[in-house]
C-alpha atoms as a PDB file:
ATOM      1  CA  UNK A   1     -25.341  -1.148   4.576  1.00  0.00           C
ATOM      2  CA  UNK A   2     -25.207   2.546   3.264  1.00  0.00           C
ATOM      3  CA  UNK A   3     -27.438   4.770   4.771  1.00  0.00           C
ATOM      4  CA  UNK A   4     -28.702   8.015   3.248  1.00  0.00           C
ATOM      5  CA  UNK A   5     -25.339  10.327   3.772  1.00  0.00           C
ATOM      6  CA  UNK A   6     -22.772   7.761   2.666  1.00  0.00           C
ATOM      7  CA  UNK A   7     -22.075   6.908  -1.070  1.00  0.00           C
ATOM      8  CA  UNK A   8     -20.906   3.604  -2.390  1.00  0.00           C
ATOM      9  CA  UNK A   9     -17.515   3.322  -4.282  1.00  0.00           C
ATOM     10  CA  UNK A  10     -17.153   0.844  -6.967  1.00  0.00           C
ATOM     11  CA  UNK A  11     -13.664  -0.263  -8.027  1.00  0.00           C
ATOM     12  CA  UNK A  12     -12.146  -2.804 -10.265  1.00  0.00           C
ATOM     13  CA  UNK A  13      -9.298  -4.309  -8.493  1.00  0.00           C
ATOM     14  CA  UNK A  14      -6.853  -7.409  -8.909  1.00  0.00           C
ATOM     15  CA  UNK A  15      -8.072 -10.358  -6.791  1.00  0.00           C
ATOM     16  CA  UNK A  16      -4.700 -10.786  -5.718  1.00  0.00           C
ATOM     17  CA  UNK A  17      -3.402  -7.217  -4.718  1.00  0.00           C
ATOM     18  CA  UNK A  18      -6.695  -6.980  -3.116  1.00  0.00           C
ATOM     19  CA  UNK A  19      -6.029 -10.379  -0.671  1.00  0.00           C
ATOM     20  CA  UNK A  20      -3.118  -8.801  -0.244  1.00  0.00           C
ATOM     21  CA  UNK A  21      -3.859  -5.419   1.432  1.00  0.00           C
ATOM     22  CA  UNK A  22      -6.686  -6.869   2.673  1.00  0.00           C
ATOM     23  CA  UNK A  23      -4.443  -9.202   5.056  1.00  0.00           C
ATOM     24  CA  UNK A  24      -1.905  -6.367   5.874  1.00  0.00           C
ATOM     25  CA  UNK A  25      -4.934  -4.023   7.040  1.00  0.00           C
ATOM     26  CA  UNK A  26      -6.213  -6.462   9.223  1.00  0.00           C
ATOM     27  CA  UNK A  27      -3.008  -7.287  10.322  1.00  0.00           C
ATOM     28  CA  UNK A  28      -3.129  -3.375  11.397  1.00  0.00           C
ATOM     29  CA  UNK A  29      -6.283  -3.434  12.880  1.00  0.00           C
ATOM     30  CA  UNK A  30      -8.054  -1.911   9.785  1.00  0.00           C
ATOM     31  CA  UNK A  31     -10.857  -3.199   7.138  1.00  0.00           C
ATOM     32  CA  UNK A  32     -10.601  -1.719   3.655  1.00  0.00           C
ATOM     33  CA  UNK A  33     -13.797   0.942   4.152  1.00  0.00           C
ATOM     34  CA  UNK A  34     -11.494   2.078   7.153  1.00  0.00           C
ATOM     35  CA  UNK A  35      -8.397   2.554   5.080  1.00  0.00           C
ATOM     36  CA  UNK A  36     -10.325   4.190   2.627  1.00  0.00           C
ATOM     37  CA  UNK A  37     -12.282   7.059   4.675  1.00  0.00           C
ATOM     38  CA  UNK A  38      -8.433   7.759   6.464  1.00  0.00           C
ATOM     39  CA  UNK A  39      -6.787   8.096   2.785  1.00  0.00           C
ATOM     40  CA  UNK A  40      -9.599  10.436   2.020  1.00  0.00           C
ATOM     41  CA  UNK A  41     -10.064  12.310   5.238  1.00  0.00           C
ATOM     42  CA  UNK A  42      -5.856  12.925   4.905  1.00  0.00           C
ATOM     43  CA  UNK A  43      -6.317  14.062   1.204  1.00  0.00           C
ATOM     44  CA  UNK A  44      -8.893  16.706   1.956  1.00  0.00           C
ATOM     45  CA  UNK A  45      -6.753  18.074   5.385  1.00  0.00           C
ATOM     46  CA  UNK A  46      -3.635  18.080   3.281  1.00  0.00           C
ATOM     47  CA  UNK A  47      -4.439  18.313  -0.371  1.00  0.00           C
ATOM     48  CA  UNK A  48      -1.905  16.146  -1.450  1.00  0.00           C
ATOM     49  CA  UNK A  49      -1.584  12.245  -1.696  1.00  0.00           C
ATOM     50  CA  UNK A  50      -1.372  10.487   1.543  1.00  0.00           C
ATOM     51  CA  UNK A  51       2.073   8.456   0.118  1.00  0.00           C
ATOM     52  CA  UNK A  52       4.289   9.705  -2.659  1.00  0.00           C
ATOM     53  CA  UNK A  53       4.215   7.986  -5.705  1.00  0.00           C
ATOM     54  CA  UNK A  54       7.689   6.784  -6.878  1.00  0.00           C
ATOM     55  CA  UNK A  55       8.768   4.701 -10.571  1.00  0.00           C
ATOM     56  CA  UNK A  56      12.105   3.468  -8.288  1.00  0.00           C
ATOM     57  CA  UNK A  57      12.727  -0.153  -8.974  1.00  0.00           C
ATOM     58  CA  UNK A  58      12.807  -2.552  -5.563  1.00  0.00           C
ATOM     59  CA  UNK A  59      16.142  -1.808  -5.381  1.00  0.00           C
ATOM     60  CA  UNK A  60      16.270   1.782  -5.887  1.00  0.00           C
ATOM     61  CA  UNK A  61      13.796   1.956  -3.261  1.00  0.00           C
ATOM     62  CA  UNK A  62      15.263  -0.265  -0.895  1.00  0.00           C
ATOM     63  CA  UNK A  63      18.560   1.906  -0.943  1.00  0.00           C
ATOM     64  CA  UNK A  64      16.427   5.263  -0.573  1.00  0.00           C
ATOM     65  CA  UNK A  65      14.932   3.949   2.343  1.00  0.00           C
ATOM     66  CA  UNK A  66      18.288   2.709   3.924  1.00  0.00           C
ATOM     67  CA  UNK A  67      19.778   6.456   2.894  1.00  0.00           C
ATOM     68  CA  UNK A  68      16.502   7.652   4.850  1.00  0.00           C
ATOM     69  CA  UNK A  69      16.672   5.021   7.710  1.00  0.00           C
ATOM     70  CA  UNK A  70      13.484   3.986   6.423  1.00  0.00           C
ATOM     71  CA  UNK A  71      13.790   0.260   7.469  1.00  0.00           C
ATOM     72  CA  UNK A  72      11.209  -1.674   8.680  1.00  0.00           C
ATOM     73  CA  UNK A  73      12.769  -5.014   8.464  1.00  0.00           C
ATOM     74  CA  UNK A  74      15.664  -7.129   7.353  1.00  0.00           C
ATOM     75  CA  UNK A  75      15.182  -9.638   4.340  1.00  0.00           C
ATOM     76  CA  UNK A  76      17.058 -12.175   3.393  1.00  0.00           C
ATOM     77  CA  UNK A  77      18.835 -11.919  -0.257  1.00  0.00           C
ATOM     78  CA  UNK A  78      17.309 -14.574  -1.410  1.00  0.00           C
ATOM     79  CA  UNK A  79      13.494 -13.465   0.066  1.00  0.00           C
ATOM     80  CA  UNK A  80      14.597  -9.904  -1.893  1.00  0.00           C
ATOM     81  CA  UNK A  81      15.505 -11.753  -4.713  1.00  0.00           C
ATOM     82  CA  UNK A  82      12.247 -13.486  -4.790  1.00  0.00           C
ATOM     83  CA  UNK A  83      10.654 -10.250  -4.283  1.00  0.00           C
ATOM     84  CA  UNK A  84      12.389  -8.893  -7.400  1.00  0.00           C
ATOM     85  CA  UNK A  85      11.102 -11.929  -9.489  1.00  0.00           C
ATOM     86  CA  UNK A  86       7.742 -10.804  -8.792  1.00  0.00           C
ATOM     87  CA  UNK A  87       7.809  -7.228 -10.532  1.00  0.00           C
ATOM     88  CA  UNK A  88       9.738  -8.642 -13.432  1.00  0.00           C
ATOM     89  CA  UNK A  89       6.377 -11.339 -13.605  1.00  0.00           C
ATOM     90  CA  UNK A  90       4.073  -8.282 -13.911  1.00  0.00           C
END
């Protein structure tokens, strides 16, 4: 419960996006208050976003990061593929 110095934030969010994130946070240890407070605590040390915003397609991105050596792990083409199909959904 909120106590006298914190304020409550109220946000409209898909269901889905929000099971989502919700399972890779707590797959890192982290709840979404948690994630929250650290996005905000980074955006007030840095003043800037905490991630940089990007309009590359899955793709675009996916070469970027292997330009970068950005990897995190391999995919198969057709899990990629799959991946793809969900973007072209939204």
């Amino acid at each position: 419960m909120a106590t006298k110095s914190e304020d409550r934030i109220s946000v409209r969010i898909d269901p889905k996006l929000k099971k989502t994130v919700q399972k890779e946070l707590n797959d890192m240890g982290l709840d979404l208050t948690t994630f929250i407070t650290m996005s905000f605590k980074e955006i007030e040390r840095t003043h800037t976003l905490p991630f940089t915003p990007t309009n590359l397609s899955p793709l675009e991105q996916s070469l970027n990061d292997l330009r970068t050596g950005h990897l995190t792990k391999a995919v198969s083409v057709d899990d990629y593929l799959n991946e793809v199909d969900k973007y072209d959904e939204d």
